[in-house]
C-alpha atoms as a PDB file:
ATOM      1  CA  UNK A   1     -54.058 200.761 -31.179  1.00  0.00           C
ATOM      2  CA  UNK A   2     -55.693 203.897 -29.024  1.00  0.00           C
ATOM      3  CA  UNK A   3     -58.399 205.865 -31.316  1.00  0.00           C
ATOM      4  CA  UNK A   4     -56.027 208.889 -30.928  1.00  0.00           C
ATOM      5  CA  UNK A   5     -52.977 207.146 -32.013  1.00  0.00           C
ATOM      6  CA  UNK A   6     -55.244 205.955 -35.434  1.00  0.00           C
ATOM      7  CA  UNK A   7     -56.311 209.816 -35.813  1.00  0.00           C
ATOM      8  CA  UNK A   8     -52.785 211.059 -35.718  1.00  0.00           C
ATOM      9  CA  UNK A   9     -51.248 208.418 -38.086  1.00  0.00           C
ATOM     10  CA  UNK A  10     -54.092 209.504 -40.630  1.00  0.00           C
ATOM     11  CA  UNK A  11     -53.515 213.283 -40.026  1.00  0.00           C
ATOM     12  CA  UNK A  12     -49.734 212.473 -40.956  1.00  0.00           C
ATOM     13  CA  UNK A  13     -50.626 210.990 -43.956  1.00  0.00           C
ATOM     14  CA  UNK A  14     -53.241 213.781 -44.961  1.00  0.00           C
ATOM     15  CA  UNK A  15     -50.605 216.697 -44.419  1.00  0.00           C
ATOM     16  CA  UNK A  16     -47.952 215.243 -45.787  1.00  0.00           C
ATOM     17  CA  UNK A  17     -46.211 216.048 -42.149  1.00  0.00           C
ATOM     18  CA  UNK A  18     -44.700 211.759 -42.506  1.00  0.00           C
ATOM     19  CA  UNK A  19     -43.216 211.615 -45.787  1.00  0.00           C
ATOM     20  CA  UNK A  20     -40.627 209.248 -47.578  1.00  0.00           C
ATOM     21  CA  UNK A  21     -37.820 210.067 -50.045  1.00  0.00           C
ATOM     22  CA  UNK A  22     -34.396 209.487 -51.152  1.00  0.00           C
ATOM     23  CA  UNK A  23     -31.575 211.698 -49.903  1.00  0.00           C
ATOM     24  CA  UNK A  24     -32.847 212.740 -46.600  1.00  0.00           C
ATOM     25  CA  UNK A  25     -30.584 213.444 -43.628  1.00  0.00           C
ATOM     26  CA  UNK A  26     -31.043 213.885 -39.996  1.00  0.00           C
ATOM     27  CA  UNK A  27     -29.424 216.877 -37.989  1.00  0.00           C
ATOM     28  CA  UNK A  28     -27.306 214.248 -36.409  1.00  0.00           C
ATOM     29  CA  UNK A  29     -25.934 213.683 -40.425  1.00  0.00           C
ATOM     30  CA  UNK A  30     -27.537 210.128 -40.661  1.00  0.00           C
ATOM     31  CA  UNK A  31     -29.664 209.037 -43.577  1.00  0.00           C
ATOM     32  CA  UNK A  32     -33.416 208.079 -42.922  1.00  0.00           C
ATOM     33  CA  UNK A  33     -35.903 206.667 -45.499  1.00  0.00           C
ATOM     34  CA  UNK A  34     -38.463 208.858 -43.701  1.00  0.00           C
ATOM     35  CA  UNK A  35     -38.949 212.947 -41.483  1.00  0.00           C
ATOM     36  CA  UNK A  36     -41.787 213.998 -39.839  1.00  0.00           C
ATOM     37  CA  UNK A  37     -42.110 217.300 -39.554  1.00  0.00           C
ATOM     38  CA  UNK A  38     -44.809 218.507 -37.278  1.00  0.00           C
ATOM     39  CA  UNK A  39     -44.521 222.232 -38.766  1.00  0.00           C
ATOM     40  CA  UNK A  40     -47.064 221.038 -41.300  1.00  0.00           C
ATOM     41  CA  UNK A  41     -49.963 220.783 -38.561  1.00  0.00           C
ATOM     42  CA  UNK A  42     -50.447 224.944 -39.580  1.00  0.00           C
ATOM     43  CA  UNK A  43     -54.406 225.658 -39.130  1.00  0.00           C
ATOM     44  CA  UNK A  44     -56.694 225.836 -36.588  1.00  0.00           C
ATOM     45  CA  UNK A  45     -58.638 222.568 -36.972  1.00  0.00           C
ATOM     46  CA  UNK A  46     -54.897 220.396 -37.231  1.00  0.00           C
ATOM     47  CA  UNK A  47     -53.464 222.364 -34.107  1.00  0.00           C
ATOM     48  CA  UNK A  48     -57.250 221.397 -32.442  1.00  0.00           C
ATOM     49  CA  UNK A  49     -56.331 218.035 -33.626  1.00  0.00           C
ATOM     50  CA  UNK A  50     -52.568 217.756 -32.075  1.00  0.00           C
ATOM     51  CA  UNK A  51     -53.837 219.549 -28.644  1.00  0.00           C
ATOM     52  CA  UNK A  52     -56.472 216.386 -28.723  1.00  0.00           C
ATOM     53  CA  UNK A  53     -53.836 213.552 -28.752  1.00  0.00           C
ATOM     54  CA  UNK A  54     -52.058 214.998 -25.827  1.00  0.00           C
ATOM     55  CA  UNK A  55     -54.679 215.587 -24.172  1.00  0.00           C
ATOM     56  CA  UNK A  56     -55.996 212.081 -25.014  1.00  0.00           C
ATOM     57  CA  UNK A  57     -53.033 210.427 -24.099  1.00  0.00           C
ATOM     58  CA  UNK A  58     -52.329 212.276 -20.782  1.00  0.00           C
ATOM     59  CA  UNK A  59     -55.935 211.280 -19.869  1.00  0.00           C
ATOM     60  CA  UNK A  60     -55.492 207.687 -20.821  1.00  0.00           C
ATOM     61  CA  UNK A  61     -51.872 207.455 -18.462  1.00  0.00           C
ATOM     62  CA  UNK A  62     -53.283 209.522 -15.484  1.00  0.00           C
ATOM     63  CA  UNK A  63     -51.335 212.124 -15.662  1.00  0.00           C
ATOM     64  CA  UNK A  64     -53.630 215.560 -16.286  1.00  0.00           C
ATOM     65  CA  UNK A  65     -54.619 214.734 -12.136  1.00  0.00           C
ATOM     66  CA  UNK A  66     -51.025 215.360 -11.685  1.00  0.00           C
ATOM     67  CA  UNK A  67     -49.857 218.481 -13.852  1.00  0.00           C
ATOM     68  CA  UNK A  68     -50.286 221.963 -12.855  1.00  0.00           C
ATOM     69  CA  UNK A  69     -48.549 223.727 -15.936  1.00  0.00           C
ATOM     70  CA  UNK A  70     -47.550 222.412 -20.210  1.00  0.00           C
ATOM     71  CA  UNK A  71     -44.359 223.334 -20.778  1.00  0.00           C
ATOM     72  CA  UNK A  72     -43.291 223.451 -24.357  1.00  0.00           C
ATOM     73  CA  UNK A  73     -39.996 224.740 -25.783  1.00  0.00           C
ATOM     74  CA  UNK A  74     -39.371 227.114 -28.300  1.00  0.00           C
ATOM     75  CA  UNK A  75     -40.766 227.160 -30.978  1.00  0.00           C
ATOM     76  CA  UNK A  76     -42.746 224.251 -32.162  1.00  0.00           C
ATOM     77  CA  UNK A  77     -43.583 222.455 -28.615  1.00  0.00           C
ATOM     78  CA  UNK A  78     -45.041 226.415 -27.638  1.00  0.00           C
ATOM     79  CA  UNK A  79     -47.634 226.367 -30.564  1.00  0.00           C
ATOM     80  CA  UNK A  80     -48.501 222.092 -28.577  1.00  0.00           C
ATOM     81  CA  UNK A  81     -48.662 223.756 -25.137  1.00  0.00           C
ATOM     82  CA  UNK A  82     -51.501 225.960 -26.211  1.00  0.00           C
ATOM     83  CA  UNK A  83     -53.297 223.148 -28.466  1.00  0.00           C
ATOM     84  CA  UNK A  84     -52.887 221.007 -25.065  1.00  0.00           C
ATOM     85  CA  UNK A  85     -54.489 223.374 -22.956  1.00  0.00           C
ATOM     86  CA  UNK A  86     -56.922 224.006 -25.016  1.00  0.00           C
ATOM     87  CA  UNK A  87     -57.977 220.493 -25.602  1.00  0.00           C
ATOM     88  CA  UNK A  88     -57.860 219.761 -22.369  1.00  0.00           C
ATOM     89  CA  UNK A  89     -59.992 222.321 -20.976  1.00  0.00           C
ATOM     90  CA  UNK A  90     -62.485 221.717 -23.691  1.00  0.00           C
ATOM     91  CA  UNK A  91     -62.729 217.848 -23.392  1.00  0.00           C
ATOM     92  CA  UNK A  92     -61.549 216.779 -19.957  1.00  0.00           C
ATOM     93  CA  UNK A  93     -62.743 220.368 -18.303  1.00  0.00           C
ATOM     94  CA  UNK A  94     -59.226 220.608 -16.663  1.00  0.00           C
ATOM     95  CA  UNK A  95     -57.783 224.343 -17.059  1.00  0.00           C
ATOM     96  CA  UNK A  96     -54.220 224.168 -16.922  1.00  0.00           C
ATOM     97  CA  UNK A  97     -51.488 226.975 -16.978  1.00  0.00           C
ATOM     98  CA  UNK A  98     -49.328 226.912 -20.344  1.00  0.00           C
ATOM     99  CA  UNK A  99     -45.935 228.354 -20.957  1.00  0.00           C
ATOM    100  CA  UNK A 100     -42.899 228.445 -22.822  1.00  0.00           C
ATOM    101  CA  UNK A 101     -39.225 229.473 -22.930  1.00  0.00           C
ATOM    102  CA  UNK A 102     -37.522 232.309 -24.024  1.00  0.00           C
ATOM    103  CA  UNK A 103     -34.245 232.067 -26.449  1.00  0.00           C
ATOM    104  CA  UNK A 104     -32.836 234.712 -24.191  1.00  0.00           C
ATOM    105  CA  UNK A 105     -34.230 236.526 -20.881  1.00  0.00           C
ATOM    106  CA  UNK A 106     -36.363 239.476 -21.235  1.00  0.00           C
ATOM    107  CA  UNK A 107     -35.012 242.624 -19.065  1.00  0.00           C
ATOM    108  CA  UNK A 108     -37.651 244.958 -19.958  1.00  0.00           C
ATOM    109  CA  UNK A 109     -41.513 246.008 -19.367  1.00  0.00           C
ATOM    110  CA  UNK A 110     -42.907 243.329 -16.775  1.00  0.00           C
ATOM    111  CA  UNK A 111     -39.460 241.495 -16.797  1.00  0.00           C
ATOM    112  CA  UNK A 112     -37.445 244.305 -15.927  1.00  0.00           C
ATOM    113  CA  UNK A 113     -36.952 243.322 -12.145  1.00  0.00           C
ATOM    114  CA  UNK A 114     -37.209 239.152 -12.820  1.00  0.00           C
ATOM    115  CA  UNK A 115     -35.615 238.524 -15.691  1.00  0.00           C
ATOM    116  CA  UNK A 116     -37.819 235.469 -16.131  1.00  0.00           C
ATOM    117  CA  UNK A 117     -36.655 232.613 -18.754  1.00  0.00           C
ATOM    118  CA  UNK A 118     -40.268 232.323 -19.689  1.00  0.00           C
ATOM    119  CA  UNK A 119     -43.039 234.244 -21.091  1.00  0.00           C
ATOM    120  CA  UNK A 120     -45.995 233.437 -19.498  1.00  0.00           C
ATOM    121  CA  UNK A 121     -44.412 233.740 -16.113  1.00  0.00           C
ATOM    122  CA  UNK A 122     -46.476 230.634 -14.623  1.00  0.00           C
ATOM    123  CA  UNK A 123     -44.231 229.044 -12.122  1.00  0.00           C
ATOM    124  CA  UNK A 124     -45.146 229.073  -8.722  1.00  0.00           C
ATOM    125  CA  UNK A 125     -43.895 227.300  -5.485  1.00  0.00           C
ATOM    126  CA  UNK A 126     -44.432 223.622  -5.847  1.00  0.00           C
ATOM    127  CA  UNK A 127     -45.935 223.357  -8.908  1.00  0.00           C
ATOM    128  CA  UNK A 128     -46.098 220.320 -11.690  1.00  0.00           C
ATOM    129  CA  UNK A 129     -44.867 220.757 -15.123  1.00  0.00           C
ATOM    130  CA  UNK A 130     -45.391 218.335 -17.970  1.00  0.00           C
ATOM    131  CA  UNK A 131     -43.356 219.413 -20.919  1.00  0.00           C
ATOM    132  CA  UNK A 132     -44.747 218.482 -24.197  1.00  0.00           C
ATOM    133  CA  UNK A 133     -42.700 219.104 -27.424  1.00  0.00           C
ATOM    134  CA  UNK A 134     -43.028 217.321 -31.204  1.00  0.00           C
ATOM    135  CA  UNK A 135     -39.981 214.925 -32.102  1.00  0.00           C
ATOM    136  CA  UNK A 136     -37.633 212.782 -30.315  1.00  0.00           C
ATOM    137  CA  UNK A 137     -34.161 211.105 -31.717  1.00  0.00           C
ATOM    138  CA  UNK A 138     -30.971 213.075 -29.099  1.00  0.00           C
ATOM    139  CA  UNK A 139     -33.220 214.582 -26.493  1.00  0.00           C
ATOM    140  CA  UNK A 140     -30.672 217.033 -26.238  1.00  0.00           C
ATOM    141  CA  UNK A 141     -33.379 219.989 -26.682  1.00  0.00           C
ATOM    142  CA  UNK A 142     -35.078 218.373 -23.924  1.00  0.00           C
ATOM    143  CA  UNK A 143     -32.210 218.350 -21.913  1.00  0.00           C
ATOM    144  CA  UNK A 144     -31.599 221.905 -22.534  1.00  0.00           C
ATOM    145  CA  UNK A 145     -35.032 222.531 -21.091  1.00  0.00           C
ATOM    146  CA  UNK A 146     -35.052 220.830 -17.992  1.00  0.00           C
ATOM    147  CA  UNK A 147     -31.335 222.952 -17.175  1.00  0.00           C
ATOM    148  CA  UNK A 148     -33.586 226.296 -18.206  1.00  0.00           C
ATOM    149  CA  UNK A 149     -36.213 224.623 -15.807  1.00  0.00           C
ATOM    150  CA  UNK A 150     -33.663 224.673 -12.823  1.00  0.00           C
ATOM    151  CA  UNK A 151     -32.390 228.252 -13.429  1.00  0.00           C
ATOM    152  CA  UNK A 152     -35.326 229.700 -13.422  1.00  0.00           C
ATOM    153  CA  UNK A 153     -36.469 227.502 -10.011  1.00  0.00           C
ATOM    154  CA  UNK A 154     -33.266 228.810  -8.503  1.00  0.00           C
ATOM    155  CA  UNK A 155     -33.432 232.162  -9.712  1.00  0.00           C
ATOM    156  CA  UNK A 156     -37.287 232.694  -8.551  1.00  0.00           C
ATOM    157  CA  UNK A 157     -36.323 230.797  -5.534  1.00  0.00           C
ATOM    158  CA  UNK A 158     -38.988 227.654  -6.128  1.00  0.00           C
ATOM    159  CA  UNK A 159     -39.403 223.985  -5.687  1.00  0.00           C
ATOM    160  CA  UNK A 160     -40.590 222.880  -9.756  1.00  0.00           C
ATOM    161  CA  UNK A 161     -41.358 219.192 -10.041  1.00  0.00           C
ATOM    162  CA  UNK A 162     -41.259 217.626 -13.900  1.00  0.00           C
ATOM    163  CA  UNK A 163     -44.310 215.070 -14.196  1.00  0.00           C
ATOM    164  CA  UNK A 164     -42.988 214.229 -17.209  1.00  0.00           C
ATOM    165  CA  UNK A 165     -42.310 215.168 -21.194  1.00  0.00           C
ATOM    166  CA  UNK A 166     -44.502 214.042 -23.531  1.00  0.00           C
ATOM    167  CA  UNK A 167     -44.029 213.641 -27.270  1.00  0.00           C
ATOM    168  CA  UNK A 168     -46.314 213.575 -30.668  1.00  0.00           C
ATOM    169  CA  UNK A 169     -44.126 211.145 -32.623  1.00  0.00           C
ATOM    170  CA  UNK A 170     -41.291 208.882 -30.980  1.00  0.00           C
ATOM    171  CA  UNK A 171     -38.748 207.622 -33.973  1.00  0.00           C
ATOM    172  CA  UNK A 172     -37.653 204.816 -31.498  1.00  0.00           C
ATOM    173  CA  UNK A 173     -34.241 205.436 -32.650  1.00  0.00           C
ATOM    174  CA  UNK A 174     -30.458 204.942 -31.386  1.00  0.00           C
ATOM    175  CA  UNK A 175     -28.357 207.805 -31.353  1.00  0.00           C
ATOM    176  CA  UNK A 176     -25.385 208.260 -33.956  1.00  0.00           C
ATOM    177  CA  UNK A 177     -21.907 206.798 -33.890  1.00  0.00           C
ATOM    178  CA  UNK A 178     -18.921 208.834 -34.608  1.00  0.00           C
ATOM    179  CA  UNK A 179     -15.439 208.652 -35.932  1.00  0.00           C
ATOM    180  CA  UNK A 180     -12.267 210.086 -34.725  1.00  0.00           C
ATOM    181  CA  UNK A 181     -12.757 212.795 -36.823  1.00  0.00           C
ATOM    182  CA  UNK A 182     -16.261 214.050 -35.724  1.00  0.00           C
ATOM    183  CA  UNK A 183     -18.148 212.292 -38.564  1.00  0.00           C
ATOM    184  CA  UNK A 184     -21.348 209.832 -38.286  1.00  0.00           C
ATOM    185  CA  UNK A 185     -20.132 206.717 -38.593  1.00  0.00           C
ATOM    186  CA  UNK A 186     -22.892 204.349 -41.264  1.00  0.00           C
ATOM    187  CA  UNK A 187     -24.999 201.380 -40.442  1.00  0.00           C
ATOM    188  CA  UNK A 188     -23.327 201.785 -36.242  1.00  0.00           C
ATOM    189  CA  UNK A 189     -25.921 201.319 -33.601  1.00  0.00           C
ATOM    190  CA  UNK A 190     -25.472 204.151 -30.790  1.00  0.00           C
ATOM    191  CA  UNK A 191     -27.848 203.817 -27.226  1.00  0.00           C
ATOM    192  CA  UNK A 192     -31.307 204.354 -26.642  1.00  0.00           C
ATOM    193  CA  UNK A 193     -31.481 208.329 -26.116  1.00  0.00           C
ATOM    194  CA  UNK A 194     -34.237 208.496 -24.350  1.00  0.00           C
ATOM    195  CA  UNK A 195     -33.704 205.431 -22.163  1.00  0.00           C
ATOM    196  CA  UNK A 196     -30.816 207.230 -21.471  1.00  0.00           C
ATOM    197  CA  UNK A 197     -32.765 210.210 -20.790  1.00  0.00           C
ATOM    198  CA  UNK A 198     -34.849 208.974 -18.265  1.00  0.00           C
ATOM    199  CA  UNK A 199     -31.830 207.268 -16.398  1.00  0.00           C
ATOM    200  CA  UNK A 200     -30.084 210.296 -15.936  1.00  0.00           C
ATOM    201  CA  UNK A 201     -32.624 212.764 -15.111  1.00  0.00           C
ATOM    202  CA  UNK A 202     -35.498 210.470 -13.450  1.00  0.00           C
ATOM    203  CA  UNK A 203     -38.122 212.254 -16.326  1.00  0.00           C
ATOM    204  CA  UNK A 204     -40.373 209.462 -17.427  1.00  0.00           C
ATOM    205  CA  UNK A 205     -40.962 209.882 -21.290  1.00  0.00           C
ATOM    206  CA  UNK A 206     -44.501 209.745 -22.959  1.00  0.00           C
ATOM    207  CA  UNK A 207     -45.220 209.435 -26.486  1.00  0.00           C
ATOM    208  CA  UNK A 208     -48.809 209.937 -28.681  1.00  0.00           C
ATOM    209  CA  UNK A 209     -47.607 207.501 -31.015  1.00  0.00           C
ATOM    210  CA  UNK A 210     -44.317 205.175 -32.077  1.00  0.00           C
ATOM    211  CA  UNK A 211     -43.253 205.347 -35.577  1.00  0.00           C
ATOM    212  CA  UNK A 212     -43.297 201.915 -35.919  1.00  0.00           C
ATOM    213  CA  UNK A 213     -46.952 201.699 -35.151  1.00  0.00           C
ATOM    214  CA  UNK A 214     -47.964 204.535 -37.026  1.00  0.00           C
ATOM    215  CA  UNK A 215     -46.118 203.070 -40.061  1.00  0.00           C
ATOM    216  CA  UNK A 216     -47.469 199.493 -40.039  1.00  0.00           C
ATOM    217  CA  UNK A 217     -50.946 201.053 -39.051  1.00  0.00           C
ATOM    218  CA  UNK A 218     -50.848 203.276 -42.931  1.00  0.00           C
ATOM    219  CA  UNK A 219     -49.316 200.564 -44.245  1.00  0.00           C
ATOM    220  CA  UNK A 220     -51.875 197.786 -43.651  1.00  0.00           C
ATOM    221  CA  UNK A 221     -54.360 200.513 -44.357  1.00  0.00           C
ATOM    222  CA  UNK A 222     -53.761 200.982 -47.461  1.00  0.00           C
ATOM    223  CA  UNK A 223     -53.847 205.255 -46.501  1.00  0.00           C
ATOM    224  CA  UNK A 224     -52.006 207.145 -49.228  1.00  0.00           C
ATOM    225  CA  UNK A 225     -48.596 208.670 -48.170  1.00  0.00           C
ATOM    226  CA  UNK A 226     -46.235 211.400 -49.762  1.00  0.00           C
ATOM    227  CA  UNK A 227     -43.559 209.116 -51.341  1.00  0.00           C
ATOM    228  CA  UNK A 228     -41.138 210.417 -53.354  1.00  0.00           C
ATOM    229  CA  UNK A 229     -43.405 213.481 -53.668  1.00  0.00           C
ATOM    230  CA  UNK A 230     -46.105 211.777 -54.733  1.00  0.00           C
ATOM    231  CA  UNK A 231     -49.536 210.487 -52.210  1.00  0.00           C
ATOM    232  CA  UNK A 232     -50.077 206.735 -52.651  1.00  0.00           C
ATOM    233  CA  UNK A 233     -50.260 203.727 -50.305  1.00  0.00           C
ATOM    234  CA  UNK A 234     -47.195 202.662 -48.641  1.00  0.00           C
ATOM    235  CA  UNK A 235     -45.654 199.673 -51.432  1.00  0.00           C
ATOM    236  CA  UNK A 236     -43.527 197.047 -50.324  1.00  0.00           C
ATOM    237  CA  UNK A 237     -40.401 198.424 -50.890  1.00  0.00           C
ATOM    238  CA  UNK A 238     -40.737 201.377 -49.158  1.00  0.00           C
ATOM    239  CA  UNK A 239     -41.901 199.376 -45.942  1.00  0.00           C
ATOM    240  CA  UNK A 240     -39.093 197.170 -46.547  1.00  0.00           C
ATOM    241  CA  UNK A 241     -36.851 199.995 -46.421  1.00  0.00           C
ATOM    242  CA  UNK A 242     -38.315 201.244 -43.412  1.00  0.00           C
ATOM    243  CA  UNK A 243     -37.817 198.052 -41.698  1.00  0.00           C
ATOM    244  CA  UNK A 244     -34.409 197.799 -42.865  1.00  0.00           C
ATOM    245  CA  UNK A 245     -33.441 201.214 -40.970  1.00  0.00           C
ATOM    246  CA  UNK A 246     -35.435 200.360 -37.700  1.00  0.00           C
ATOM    247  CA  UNK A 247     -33.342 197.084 -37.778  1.00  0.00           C
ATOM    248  CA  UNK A 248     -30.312 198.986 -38.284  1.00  0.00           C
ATOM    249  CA  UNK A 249     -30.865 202.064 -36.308  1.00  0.00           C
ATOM    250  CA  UNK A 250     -34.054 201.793 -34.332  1.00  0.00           C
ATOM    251  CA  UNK A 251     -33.975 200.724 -29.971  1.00  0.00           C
ATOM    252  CA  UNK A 252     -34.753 197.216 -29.047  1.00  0.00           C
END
């Protein structure tokens, strides 16, 4: 396991941003044993600390040689694109552009005549984007972004190539099952969203860390956790739970 992928597990544990509990729900209305919510990485020295895995992990698969520009959507992935940056500037001397998307066009001040989708305004004609962003279960955000990618190459007239989108945390999960009726159906084993995702759009998909390493990694640790509300090393049941729902919902 890659020094950056230990430092992030720990950092989850620490912040309380991987927690278990009863009762918790995904968007997609599924239960889950387990969120991670990436909001929780809130100071300085923890957003230094997220714009060093990505930058860690792009440097370890080759690809900072090949990006021009971090793309990160709205909201959390725009605080990662600046982290990034940053981190990769400061320990791989590589200064790269760094943008993010708008939830609606701006029409006035130095967008009155562009309309541009983004803020920073950093496309240009042939350039590389690597989009980097927190979670992944649907990929439907992501999906969103690459069709706000292609409007804005159309409108601006460019050719905009995606390297790639890169994630902190991949839940290697299956996407829901539904009824008739609209409503998620329990225990049912839906596709691999992201294998999916790369299919269909030709994106390759990059991930800091897998949940399922990052859990065994606290677990055989012995690193405290927020269970239940509570920090203490992961017990056996609530690894046995977690294994449960990667059997039941997780990919492979």
């Amino acid at each position: 396991m890659e020094e950056y992928k230990m430092k992030l597990a720990l950092i989850l544990a620490e912040t309380g941003a991987l927690f278990f509990d009863k009762n918790l729900v995904l968007k997609d209305g599924r239960p889950t044993p387990y969120f991670v919510n990436l909001g929780m990485f809130r100071t300085g020295r923890l957003s230094m600390e997220m714009g060093s895995f990505f930058a860690d992990m792009m440097a370890g698969r080759g690809l900072v040689d090949q990006t021009d520009i971090l793309l990160g959507p709205s909201y959390k992935g725009s605080a990662i694109a600046l982290s990034a940056a940053i981190a990769l500037y400061t320990r791989y001397g590589r200064d790269l552009l760094f943008d993010y998307d708008r939830k609606e066009a701006k029409t006035h001040g130095e967008s009155s005549q562009s309309g541009s989708l983004f803020v920073n305004k950093t496309f240009f004609n042939g350039c590389r984007v690597f989009v980097v962003d927190d979670v992944a279960t649907s990929m439907g955000t992501k999906l969103e972004l690459l069709k706000t990618v292609e409007q804005e190459a159309r409108a601006r007239r460019l050719s905009v190539r995606l390297v790639g989108i890169g994630i902190a945390i991949d839940r290697e999960q299956t996407t829901a099952v539904y009824d008739a009726q609209g409503r998620v159906i329990p225990g049912k084993k839906g596709k691999n969203a992201i294998e999916e995702f790369v299919a269909s759009t030709g994106v390759p998909v990059y991930s800091v860390g897998g949940i399922r390493e990052v859990v065994e990694f606290l677990y055989r640790e012995g690193v405290p956790v927020r269970i239940e509300g509570w920090a203490r090393p992961i017990d056996d049941k609530t690894k046995q739970d977690f294994d449960e729902y990667m059997k039941t919902y997780g990919v492979g």
